[in-house]
Protein backbone atom coordinates (compact mmCIF):
# COMPACT_ATOMS: atom_id res chain seq x y z
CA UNK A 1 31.98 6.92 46.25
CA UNK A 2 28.93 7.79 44.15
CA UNK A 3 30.49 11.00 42.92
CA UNK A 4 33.48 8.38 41.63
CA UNK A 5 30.73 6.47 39.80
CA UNK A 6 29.12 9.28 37.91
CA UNK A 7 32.31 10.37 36.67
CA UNK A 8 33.34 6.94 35.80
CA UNK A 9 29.91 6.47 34.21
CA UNK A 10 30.18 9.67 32.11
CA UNK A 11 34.05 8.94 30.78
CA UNK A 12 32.87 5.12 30.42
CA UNK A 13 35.59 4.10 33.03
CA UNK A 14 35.15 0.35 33.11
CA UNK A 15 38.18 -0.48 35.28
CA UNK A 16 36.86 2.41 37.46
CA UNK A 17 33.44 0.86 37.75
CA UNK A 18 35.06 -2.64 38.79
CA UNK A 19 37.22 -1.17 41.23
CA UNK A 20 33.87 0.45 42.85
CA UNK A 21 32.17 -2.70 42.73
CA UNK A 22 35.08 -4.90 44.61
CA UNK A 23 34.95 -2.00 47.55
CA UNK A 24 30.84 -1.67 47.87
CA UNK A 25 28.99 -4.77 45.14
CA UNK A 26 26.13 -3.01 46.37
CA UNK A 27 26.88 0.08 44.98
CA UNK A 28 24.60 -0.22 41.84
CA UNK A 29 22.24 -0.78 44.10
CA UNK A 30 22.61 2.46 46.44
CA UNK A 31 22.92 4.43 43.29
CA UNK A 32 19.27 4.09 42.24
CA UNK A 33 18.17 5.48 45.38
CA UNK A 34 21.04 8.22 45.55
CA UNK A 35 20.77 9.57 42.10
CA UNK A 36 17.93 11.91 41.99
CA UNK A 37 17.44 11.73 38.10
CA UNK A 38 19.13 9.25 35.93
CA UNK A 39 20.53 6.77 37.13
CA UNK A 40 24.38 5.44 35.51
CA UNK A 41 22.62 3.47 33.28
CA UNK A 42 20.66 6.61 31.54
CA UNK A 43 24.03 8.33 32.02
CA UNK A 44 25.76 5.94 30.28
CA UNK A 45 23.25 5.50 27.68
CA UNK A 46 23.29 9.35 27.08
CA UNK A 47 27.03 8.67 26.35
CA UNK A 48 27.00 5.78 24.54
CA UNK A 49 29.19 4.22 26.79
CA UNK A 50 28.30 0.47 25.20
CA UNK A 51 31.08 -1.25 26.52
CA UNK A 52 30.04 0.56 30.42
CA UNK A 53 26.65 -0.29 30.05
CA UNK A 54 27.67 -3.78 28.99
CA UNK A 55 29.49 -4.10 32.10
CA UNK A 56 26.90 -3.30 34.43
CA UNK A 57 24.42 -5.53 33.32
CA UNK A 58 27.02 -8.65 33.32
CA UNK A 59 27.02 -7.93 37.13
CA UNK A 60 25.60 -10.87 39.02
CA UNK A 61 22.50 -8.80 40.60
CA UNK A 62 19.00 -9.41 39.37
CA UNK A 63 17.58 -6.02 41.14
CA UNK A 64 20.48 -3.85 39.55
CA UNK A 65 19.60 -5.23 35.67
CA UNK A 66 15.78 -5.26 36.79
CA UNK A 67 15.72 -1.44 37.99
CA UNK A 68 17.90 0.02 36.23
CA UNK A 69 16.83 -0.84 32.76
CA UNK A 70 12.94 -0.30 33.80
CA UNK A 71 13.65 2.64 36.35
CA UNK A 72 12.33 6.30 34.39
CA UNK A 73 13.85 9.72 34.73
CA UNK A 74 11.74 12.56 35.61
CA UNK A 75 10.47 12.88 32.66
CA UNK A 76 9.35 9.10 32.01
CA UNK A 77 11.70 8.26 30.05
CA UNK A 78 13.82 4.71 29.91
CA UNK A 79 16.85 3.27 28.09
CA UNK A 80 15.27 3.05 24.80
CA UNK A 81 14.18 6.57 24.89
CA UNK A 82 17.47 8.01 25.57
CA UNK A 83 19.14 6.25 23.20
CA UNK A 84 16.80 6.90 20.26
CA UNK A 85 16.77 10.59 21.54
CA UNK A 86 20.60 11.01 21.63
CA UNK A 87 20.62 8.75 18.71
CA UNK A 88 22.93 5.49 20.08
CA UNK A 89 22.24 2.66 17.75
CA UNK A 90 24.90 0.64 19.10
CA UNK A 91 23.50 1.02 22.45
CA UNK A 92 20.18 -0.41 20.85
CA UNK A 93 21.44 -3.35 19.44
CA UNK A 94 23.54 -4.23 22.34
CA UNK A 95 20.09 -3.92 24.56
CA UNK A 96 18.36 -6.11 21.86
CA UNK A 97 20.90 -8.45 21.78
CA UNK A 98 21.66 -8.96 25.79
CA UNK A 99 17.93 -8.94 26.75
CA UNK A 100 15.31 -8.63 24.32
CA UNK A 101 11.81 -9.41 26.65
CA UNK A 102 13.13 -6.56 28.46
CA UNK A 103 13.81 -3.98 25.17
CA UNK A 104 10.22 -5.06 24.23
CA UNK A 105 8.67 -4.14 27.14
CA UNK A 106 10.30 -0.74 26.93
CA UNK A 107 8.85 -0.13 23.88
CA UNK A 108 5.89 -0.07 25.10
CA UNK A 109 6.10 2.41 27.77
CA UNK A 110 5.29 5.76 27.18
CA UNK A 111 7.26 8.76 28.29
CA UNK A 112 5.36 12.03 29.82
CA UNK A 113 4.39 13.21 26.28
CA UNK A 114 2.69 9.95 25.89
CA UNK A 115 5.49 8.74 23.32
CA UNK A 116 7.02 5.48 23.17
CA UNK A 117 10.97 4.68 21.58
CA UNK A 118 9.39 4.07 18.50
CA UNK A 119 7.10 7.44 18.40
CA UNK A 120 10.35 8.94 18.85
CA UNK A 121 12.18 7.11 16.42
CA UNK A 122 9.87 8.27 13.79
CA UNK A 123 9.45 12.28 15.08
CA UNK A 124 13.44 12.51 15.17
CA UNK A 125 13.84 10.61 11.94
CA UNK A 126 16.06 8.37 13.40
CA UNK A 127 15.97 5.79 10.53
CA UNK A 128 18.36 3.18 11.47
CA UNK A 129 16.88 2.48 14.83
CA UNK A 130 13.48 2.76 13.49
CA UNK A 131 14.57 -0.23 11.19
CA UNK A 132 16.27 -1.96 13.75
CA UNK A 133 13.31 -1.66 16.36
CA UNK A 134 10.68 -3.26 13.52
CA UNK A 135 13.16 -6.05 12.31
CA UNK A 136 13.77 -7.14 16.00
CA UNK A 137 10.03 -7.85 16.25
CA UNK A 138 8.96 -5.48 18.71
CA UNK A 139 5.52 -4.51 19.46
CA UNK A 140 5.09 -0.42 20.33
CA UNK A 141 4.81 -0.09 16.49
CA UNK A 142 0.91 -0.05 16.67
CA UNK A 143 0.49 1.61 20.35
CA UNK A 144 -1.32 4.55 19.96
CA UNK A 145 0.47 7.93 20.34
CA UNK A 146 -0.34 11.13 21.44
CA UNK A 147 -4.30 12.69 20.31
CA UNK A 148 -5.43 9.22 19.68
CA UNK A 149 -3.33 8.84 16.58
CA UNK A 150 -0.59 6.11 15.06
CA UNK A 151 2.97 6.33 14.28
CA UNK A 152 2.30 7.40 10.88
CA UNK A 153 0.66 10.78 11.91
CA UNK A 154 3.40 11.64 14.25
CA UNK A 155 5.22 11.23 10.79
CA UNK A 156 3.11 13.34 9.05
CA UNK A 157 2.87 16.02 11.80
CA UNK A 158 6.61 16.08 12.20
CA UNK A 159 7.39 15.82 8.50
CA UNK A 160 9.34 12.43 8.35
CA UNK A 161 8.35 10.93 4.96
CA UNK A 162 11.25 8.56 4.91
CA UNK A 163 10.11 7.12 8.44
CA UNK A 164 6.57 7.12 7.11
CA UNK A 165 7.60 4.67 3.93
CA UNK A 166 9.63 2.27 6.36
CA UNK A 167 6.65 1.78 8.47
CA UNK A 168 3.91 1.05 5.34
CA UNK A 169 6.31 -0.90 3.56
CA UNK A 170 7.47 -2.90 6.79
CA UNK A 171 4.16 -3.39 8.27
CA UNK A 172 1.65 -3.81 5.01
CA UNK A 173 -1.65 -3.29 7.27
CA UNK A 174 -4.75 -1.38 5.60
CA UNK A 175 -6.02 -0.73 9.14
CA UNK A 176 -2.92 0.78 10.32
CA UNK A 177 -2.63 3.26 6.78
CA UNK A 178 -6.94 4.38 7.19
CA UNK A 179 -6.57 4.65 11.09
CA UNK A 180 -8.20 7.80 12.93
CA UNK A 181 -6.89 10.29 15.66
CA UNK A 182 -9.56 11.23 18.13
CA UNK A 183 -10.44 14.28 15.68
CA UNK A 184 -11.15 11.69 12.49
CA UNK A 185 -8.06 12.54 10.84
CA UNK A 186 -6.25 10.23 8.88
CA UNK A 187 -2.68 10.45 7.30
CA UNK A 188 -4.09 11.86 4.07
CA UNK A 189 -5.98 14.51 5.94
CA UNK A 190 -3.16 15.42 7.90
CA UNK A 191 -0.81 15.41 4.81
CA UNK A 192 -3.20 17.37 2.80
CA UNK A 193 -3.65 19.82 5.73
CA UNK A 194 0.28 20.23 6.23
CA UNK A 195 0.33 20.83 2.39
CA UNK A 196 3.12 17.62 1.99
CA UNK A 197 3.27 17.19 -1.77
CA UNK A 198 5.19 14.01 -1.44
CA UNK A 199 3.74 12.37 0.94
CA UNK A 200 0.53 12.51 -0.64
CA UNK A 201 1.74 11.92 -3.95
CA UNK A 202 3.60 8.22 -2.51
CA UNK A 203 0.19 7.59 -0.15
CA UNK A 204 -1.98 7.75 -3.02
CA UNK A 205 0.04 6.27 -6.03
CA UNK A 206 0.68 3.02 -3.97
CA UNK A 207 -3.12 3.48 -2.67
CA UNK A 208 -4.00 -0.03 -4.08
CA UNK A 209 -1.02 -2.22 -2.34
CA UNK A 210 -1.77 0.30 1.25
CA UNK A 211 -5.14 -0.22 0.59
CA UNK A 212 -5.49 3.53 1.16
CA UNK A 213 -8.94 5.10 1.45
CA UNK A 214 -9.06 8.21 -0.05
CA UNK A 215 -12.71 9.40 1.06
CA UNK A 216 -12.80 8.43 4.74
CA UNK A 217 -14.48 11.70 6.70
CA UNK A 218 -13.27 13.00 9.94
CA UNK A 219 -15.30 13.92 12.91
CA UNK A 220 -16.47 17.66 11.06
CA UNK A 221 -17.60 15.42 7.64
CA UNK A 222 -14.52 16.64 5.54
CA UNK A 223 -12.56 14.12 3.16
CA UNK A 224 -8.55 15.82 2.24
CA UNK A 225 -10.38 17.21 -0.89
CA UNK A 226 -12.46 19.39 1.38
CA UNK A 227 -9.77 20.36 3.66
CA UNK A 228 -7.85 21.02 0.13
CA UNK A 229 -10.64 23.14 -1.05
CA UNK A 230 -10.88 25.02 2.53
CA UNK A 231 -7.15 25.90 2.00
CA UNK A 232 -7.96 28.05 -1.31
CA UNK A 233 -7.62 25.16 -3.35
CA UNK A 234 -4.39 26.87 -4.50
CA UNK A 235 -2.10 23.51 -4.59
CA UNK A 236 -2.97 22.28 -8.12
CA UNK A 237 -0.68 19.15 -7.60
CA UNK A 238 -2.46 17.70 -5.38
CA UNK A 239 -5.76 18.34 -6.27
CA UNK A 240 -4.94 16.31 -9.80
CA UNK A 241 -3.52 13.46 -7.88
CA UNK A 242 -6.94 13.32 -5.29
CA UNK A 243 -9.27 13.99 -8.20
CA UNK A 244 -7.36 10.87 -10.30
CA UNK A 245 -7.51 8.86 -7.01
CA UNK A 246 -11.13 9.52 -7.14
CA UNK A 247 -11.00 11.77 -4.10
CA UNK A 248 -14.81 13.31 -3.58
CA UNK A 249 -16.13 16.24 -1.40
CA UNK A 250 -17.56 14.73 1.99
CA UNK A 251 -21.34 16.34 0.77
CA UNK A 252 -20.82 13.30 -2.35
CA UNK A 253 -19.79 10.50 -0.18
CA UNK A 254 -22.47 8.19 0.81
CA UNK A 255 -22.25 5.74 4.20
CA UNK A 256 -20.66 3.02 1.17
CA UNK A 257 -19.00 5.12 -1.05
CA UNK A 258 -19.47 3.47 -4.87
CA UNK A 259 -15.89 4.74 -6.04
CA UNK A 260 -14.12 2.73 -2.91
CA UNK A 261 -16.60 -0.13 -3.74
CA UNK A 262 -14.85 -0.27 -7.05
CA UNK A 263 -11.08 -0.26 -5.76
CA UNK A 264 -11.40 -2.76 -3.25
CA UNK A 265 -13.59 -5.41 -6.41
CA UNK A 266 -10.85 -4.00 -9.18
CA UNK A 267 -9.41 -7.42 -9.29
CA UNK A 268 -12.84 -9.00 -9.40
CA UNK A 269 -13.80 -6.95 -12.31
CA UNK A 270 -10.48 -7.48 -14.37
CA UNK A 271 -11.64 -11.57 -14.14
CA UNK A 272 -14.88 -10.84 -15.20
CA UNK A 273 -14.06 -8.74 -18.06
CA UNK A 274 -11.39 -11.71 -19.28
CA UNK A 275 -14.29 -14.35 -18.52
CA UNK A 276 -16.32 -12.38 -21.09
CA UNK A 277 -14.47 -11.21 -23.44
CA UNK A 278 -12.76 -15.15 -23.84
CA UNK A 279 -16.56 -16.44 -23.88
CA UNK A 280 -17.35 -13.63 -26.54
CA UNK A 281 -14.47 -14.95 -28.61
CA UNK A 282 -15.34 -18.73 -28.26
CA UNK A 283 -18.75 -17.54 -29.27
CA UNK A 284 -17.71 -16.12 -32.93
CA UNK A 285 -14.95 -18.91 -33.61
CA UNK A 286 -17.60 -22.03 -32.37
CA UNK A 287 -21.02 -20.69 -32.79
CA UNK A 288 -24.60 -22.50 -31.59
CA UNK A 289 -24.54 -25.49 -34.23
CA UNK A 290 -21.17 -26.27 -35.57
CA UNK A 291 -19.92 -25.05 -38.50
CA UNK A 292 -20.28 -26.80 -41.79
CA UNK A 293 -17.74 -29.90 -42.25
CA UNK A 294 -18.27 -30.20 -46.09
CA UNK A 295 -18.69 -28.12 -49.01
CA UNK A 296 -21.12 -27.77 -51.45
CA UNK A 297 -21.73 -25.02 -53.79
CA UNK A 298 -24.52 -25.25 -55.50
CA UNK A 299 -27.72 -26.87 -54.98
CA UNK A 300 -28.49 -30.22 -57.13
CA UNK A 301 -31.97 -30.87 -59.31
CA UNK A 302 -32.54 -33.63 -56.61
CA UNK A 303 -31.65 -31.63 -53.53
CA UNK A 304 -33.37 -28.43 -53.46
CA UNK A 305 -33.45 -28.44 -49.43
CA UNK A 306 -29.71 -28.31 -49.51
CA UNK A 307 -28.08 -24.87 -49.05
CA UNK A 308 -24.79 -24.24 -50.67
CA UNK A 309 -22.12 -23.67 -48.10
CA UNK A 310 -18.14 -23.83 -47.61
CA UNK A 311 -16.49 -25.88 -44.82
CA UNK A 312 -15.95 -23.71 -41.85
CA UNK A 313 -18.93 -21.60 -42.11
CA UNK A 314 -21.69 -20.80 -39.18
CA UNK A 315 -24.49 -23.25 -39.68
CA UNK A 316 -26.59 -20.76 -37.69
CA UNK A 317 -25.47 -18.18 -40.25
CA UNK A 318 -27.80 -20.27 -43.28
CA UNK A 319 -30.35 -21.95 -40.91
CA UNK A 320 -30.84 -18.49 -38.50
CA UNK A 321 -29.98 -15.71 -40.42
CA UNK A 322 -31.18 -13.40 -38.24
CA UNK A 323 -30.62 -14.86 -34.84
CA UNK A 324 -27.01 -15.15 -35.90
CA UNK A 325 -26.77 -11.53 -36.71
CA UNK A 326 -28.05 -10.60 -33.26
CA UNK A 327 -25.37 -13.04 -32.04
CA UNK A 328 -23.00 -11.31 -33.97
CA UNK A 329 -23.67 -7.63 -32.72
CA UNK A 330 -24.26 -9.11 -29.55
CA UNK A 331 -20.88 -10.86 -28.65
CA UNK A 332 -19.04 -7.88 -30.17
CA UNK A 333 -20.52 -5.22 -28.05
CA UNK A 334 -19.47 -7.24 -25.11
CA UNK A 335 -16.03 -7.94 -26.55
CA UNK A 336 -14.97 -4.62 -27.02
CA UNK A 337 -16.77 -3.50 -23.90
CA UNK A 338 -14.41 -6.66 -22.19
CA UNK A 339 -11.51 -5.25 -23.73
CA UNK A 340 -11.76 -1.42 -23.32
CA UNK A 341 -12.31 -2.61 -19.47
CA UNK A 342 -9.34 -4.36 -19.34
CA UNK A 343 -7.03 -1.90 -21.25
CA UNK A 344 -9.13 0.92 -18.50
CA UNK A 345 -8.11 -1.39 -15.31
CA UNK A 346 -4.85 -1.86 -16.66
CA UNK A 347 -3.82 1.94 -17.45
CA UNK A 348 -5.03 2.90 -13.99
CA UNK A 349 -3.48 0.22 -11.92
CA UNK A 350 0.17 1.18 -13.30
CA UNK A 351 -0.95 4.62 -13.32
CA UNK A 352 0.00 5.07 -17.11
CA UNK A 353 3.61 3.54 -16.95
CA UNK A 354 4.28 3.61 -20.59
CA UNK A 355 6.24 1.05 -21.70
CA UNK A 356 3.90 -1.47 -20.02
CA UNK A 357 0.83 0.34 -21.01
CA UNK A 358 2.12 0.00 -24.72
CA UNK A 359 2.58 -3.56 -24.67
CA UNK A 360 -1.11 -4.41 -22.98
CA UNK A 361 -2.38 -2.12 -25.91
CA UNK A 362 -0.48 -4.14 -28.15
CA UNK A 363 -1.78 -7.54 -27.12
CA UNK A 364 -5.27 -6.49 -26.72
CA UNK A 365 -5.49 -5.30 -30.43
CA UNK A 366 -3.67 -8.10 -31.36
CA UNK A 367 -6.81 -10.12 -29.91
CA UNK A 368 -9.23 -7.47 -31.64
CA UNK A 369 -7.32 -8.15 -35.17
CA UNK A 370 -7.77 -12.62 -34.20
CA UNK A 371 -11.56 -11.53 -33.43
CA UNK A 372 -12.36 -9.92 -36.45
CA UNK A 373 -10.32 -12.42 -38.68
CA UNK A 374 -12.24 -15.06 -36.99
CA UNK A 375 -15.59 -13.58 -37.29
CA UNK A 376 -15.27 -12.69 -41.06
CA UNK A 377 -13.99 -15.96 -41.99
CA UNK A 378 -16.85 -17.86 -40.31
CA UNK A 379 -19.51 -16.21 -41.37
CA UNK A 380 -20.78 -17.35 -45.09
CA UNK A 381 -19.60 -15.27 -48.47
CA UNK A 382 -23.35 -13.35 -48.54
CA UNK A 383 -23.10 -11.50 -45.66
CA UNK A 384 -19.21 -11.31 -45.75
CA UNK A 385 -19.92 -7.42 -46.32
CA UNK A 386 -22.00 -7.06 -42.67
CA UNK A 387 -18.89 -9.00 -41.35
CA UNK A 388 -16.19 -6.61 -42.62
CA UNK A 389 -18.09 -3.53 -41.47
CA UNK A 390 -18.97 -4.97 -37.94
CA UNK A 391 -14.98 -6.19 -37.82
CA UNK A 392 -13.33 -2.64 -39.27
CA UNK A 393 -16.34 -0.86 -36.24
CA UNK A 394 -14.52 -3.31 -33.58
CA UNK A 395 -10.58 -1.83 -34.68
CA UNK A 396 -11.43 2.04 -34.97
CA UNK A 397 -13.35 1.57 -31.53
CA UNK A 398 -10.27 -0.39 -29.91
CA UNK A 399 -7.61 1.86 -32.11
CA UNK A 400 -9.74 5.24 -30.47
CA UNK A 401 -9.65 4.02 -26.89
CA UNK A 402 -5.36 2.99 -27.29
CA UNK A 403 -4.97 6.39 -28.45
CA UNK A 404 -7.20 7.86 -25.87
CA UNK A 405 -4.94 6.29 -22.75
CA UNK A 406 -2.08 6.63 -24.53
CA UNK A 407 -2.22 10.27 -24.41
């Protein structure tokens, strides 16, 4: 009888299987213990027999569903990891769908190699059931796989860069994308060891939304520009894309490296250069003391105190010459410093994507052009000249830096 069950179980003989279970309904049961291996289940599974394995697990027996869909082969293995291995994603679902407490506790048990369904998911490629797997909600993603290391180095080490973006874009988790194998490597070291151009090239030109970091050390001290450099430095690729990413030596990276300071407080920065660069601006256009409300051009035989001046002008410009030129010079070094910053943050954060890069150039001189107009038309008709020089300095500095990026 339990030779007519594996051959029904390898043909998918449903009818067959019924007709077993009306002469012995314990003969699920008996098989665990009889088949030295798999059991029909795995045999089925192997198959993709759904509509077999469907049938056994309808049959009224708690033990047969409990040990057969937990029960391992020799070589650890359950459902799950057959059917990613012999790649059955209808199998999958229909396990999902009939008895999902059960499909997640598969996922996290580890074969002989240490490997759960989803490590193997992700080393065969197997991109549908990888999806499948994370959009059910199960939770072997972040078990920790063979040498101490994630997922994502098994994709790495096994060359699966479509794998590798489902699981960064799916899961979104900074710890996950920086974590260590028991040697220190992370993803980028491995990457950079395996010479992958494109994985390194995705890793570090979406570095800001993985929050990648590009100068952790492993256990020997080395960042992926000194395992680069170990290598012969011969891959000029990507040593340009580390060296943009502001990848360092391990000798030049302190316990708080300044450069990852700086990536993690870009946003912070970008606010602070608007805050000044608006308060610059509000400076020039409503300067300490008003601006004069009336106009008089000349002074009068009875008021000699008077000084002649044209509504709109800087009050501080007649009654402080000199403080208001240091105001002057002042709030335009710190506008075009605010500016250039900006147009800086901006060019790196879209990593020079033209079209938007020409439009944020655009604005920002647009601004500079507002500044200057605003600065020469406050300031009074005697030091007009001082004006126009300090306003045509501001455009050839902001016109020198747009050219500068743009190229």
């Amino acid at each position: 009888m339990e030779k007519q069950l594996y051959d029904a179980t390898l043909v998918g003989d449903v009818t067959a299987l019924y007709q077993l279970l009306q002469e012995d309904p314990l003969i699920l049961d008996k098989a665990i213990l009889a088949f030295e291996d798999k059991t029909p289940l795995h045999l089925a599974t192997m198959m993709g027999n759904v509509d077999f394995i469907k049938a056994i697990l309808q049959v009224n027996s708690f033990s047969s569903y409990y040990y057969m869909c937990l029960a391992r082969d020799r070589d650890d293995r359950n459902l799950l990891h057959l059917a990613v291995i012999y790649d059955k994603l209808e199998v999958l679902q229909m396990l999902i769908n009939f008895g999902f407490p059960a499909v997640n506790y598969m996922c996290l048990s580890c074969d002989r190699d240490g490997r759960n369904p989803l490590h193997l998911a992700a080393i065969h490629g197997r991109l549908e059931i990888l999806q499948v797997l994370i959009n059910a909600g199960v939770q072997g993603v972040l078990e920790k796989a063979e040498g101490g290391g994630t997922i994502l180095h098994l994709c790495v080490k096994y060359n699966q860069f479509e794998a590798l973006k489902i699981l960064v874009n799916t899961l979104k988790n900074g710890e996950f994308v920086n974590a260590q194998n028991q040697d220190g490597m992370t993803i980028l070291h491995l990457a950079t060891y395996y010479g992958q151009n494109e994985t390194i090239s995705y890793l570090l030109r979406h570095r800001r939304h993985l929050k990648l970091r590009v100068n952790i050390k492993n256990a020997k001290g080395n960042t992926a520009q000194d395992i680069l450099l170990a290598q012969g430095g011969n891959n000029s690729e990507i040593q340009r894309s580390l060296e943009y990413s502001g990848g360092l030596v391990g000798a030049l990276v302190g316990s708080s490296d300044r450069r990852e300071l700086f990536e993690m407080n870009k946003n912070t920065i970008m606010v602070v250069a608007s805050l000044i660069a608006t308060m610059a601006f509000q400076a020039i256009v409503s300067p300490p003391g008003g601006v004069w409300q009336d106009e008089i051009t000349s002074r009068g035989p009875n008021n000699t105190n008077i000084i002649p001046h044209k509504i709109g002008e800087a009050v501080m410009a007649q009654t402080h010459p000199k403080y208001y030129q240091l105001l002057i010079r002042a709030n335009t070094i710190a506008f075009v410093s605010s500016l250039t910053t900006i147009i800086t943050l901006v060019a790196m954060t879209t990593t020079f994507v033209s079209l938007y890069i020409f439009l944020m150039l655009l604005a920002v001189i647009a601004i500079a052009v507002s500044y200057a107009i605003s600065l020469v038309m406050v300031g009074p008709k005697d030091s007009s000249e001082q004006l126009s020089d300090a306003s045509k300095i501001l455009l050839i500095v902001l016109l020198w830096c747009a050219v500068v990026l743009w190229f």
